[in-house]
Every structure is written in C-alpha cells, then in structure tokens.
Protein backbone atom coordinates (compact mmCIF):
# COMPACT_ATOMS: atom_id res chain seq x y z
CA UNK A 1 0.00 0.00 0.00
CA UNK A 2 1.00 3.39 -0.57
CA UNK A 3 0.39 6.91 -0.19
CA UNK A 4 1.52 10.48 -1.02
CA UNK A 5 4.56 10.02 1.39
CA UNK A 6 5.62 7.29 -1.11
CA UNK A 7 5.68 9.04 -4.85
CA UNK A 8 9.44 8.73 -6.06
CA UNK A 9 10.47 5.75 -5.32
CA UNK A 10 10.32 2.94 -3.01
CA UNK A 11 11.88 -0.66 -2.51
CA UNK A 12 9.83 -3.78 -1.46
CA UNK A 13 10.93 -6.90 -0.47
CA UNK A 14 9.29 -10.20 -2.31
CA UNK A 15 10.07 -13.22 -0.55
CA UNK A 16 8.63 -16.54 -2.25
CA UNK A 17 8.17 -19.65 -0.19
CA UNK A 18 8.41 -23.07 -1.88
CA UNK A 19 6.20 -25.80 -0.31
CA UNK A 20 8.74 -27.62 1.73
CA UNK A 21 9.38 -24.43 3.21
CA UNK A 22 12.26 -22.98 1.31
CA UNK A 23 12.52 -19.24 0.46
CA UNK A 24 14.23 -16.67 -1.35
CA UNK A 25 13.93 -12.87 -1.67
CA UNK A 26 14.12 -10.43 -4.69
CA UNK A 27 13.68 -6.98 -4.13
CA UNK A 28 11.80 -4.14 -6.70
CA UNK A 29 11.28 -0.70 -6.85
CA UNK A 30 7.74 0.87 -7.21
CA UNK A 31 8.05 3.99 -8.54
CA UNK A 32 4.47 6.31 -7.38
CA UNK A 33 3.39 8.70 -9.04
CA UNK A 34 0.43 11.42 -8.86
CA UNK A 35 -0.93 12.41 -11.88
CA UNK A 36 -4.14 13.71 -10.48
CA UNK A 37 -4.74 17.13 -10.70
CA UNK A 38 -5.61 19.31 -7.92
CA UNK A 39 -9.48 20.71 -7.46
CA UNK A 40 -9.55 24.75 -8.34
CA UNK A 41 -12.64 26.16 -7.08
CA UNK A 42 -12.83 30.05 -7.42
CA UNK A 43 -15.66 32.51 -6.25
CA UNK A 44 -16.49 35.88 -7.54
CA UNK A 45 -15.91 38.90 -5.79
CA UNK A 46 -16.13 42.50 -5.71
CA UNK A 47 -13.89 45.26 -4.95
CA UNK A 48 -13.70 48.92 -3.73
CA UNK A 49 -11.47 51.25 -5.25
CA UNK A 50 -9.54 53.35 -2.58
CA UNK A 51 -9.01 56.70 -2.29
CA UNK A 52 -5.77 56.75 -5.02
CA UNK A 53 -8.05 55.00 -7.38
CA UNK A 54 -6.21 51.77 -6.89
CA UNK A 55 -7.43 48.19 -5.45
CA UNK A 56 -5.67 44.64 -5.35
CA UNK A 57 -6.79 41.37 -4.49
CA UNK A 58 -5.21 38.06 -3.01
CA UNK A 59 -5.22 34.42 -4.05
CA UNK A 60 -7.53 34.03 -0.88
CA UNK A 61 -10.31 36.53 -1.86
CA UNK A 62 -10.52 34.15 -5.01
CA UNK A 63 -9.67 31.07 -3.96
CA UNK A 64 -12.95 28.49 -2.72
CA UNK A 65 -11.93 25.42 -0.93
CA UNK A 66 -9.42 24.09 -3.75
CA UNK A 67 -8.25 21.10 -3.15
CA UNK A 68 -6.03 18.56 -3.60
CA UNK A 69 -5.10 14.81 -2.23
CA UNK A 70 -1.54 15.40 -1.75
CA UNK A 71 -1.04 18.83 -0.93
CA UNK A 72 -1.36 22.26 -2.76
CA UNK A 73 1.69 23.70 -2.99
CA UNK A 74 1.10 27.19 -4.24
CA UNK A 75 -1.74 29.69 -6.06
CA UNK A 76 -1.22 32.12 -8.41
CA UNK A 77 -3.50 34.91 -10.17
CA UNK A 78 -2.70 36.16 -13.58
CA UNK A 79 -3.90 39.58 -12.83
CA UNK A 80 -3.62 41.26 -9.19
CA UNK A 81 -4.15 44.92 -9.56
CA UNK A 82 -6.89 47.10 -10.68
CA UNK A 83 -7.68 50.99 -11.52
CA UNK A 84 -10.61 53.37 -12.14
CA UNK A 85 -10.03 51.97 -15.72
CA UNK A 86 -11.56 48.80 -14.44
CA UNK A 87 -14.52 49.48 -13.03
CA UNK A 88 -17.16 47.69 -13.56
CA UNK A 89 -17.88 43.72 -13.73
CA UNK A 90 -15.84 42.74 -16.98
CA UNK A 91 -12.48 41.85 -15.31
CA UNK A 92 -12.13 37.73 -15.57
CA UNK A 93 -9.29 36.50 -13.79
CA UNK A 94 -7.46 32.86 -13.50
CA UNK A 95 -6.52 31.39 -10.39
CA UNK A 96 -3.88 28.77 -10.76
CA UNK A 97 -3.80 25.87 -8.47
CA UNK A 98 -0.30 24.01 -8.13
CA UNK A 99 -0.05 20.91 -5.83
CA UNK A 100 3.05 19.07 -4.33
CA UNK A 101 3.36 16.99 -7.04
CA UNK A 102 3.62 19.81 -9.79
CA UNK A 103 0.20 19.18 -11.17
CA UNK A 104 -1.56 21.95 -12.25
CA UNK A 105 -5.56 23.26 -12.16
CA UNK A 106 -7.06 26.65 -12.91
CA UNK A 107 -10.59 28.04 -12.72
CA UNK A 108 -11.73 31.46 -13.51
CA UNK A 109 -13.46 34.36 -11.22
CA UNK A 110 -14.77 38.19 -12.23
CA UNK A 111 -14.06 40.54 -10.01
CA UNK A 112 -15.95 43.73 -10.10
CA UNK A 113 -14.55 46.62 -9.21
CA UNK A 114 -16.45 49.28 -7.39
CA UNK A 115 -15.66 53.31 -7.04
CA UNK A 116 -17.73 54.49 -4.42
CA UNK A 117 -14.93 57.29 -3.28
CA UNK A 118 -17.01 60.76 -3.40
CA UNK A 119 -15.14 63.52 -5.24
CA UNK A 120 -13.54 66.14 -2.45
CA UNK A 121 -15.44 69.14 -3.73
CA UNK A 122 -13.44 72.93 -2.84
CA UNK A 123 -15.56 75.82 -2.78
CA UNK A 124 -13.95 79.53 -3.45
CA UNK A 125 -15.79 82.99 -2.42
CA UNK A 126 -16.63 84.86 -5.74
CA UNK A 127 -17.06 88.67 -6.38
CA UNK A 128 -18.58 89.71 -9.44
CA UNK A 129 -20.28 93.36 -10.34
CA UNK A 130 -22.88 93.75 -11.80
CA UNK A 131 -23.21 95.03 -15.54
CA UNK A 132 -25.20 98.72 -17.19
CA UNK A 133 -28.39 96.79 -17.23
CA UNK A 134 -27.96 95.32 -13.63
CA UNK A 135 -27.15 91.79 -13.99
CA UNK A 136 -24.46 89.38 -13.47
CA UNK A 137 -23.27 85.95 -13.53
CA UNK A 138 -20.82 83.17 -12.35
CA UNK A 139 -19.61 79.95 -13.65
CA UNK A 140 -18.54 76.88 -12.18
CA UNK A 141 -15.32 77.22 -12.91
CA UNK A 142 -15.21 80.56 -11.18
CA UNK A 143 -16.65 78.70 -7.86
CA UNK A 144 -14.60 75.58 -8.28
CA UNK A 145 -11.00 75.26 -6.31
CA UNK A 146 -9.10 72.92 -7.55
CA UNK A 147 -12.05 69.87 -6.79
CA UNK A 148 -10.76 66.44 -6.84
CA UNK A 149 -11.66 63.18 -7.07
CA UNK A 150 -9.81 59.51 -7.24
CA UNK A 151 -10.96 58.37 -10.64
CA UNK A 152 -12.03 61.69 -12.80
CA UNK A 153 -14.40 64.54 -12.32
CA UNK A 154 -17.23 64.34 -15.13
CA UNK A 155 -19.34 67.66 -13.84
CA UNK A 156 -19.41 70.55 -12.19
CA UNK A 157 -23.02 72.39 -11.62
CA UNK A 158 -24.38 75.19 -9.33
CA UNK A 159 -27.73 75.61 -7.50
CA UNK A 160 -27.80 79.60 -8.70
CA UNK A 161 -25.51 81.31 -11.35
CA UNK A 162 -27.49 84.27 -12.17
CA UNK A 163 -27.80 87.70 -10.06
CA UNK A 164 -29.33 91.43 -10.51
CA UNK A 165 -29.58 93.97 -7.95
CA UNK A 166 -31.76 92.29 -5.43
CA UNK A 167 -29.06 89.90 -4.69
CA UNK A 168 -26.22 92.89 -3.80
CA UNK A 169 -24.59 91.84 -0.81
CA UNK A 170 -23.38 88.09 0.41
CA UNK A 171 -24.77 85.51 -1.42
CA UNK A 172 -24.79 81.42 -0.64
CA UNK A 173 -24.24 79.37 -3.91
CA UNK A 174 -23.82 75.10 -3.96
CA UNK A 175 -21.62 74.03 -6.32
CA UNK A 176 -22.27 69.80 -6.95
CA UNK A 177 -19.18 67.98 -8.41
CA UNK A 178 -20.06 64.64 -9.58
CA UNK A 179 -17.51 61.48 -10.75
CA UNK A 180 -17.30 59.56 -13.75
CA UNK A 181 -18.61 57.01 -11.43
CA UNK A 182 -21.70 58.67 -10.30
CA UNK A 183 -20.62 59.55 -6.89
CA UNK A 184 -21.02 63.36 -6.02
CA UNK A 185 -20.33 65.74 -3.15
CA UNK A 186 -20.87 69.43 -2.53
CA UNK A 187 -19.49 72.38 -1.38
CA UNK A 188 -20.75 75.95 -0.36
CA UNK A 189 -19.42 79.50 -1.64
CA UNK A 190 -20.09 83.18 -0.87
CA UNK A 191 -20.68 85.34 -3.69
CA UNK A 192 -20.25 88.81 -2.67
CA UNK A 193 -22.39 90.97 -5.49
CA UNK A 194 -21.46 94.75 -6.23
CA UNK A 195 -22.97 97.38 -8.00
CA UNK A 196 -20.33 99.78 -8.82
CA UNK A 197 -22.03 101.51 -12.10
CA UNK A 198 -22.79 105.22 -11.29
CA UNK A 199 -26.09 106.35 -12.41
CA UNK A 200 -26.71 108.19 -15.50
CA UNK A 201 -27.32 111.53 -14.57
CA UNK A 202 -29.63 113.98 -17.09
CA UNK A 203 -30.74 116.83 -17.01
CA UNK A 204 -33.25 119.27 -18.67
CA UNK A 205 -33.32 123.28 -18.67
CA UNK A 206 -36.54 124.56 -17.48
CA UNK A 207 -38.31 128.19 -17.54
C-alpha cells in the first residue's frame, strides 16, 4: 500500500516460499506517481477602489476550498491589480492551483470593481459686479477650487448662477461635483455681489 509520502520511489521486499518451506527474496522498486490534478474552485468577488483610485486582491479573496489529495503547494493569479479603468464587472481572472506533485488546475473568477470614493469638492468665495443693465453671472469654474476626485471629475453644476440687484450683498451658492462614477459631493461659496455703475445723470433746462 501506498500513499503520497511514497511518490518517487520505493523498494519492497518479495520473498517466495516453496512448499517444503524454502525461500528466497528479490527486491523491486515501485516507482508512485500522482498524476491527479488538484481541485480549483474560485468565487467571484467584488472590490472597492480606494481613495488613489487603486485596489488589489489576493489568491484568498478568489480562492474556494481548492483542493487537492496530496497537498497544494502554491496559487497564483494572472492579474492582481486594478484601476478606475476597471470598473465595472468585466475583469475575468485565472486562479492557478499548483499541488506538491507539480500538477496543475485553474478556474476562472470576475471581479468587479467598485468606485464608491465621493469627489472632495473645494468651494472659493466669488465677487462679481454687476453690468449697465444690472445683472451678473458666475460659472462653475469661477466657484470651483481645484475639486478632486480619485478616478475623474465628469461635472461641475451650481444651484444659482445668475444675479441682478436684489441679490447685492453676500450671497450662498452650492456648487455639486459629480464622478465619472456617479458619486457626487458638494461644497458651499459666498458670492459677494457689487454694484459699482454710477447712475446716469440727465438733465433738462426749465423756464
């Protein structure tokens, strides 16, 4: 009988017995071998991004009970590293499964990858004056300060961007940034409004 402890090879003792009781030995080597391959199981999972945009994943976050008679001696992936490039669930990825005997297995996995990092939205105060006919206006890029966000910003948008003389003074404005990835976050800015056009003065003589 043997087992996994015997692959290579092993010597065994035959001894044959004639039937007036004589016997004589030979010996032999069994060579044992294991040619069976290992059981990959893999499981899908899903990742977050982090706030650099990056995310990895291990051989155990894929891995699902492999298995092997012998022994597994090692596990590989073929791709370890994601970006905001990756988001989504298309990214297939092969675990290999390597036992003590150097046979191989592999099974597949997706891994989706998640970006649910809100963009850091920066707010700057605004002063703007308004025009001959008494209005004025601001855009986002005015309002935004150098926003930021780990994948890519795809919008910028304010609650109010138009002003006349009712508004002179402090005003609040809520500037939205939203990600390529849906997430959004908001920030708050003072827009100070001025009316610095003098009247037009005329006059008329009179008797």
């Amino acid at each position: 009988s043997f087992d996994c402890n015997n692959v290579g090879s092993n010597t065994v003792t035959l001894t044959v017995t004639d039937v007036n009781g004589n016997s004589s030995t030979c010996t032999s080597t069994i060579t044992v071998e294991d040619n069976v391959a290992p059981v990959a199981l893999c499981q899908n999972i899903t990742v977050q991004l982090d706030a650099n945009g990056q995310a990895s994943i291990t051989t155990g976050q894929i891995n699902n009970g492999s298995s092997d008679a012998c022994g597994i001696a090692s596990l590989a992936l073929d791709v370890t590293s994601f970006t905001c490039a990756t988001v989504g669930n298309g990214n297939t990825v092969t675990l290999t499964v390597t036992d003590v005997n150097s046979n191989v297995s592999t099974c597949t996995a997706v891994v989706t990858i998640e970006d649910n990092v809100a963009p850091i939205a920066n707010c700057q105060a605004v002063t703007i004056q308004l025009d001959n006919a008494g209005n004025g206006s601001i855009t986002t890029a005015q309002v935004n300060n150098n926003s930021t966000d780990n994948c890519a910003i795809a919008s910028f948008s304010l609650d109010n961007s138009s002003f006349d003389c009712n508004n002179v003074g402090s005003n609040t404005v809520t500037l939205t940034v939203t990600d390529v990835n849906g997430n959004s976050s908001t920030c708050t800015s003072t827009i100070t409004v001025e009316d610095n056009v003098a009247p037009v003065a005329l006059c008329q003589n009179i008797t």
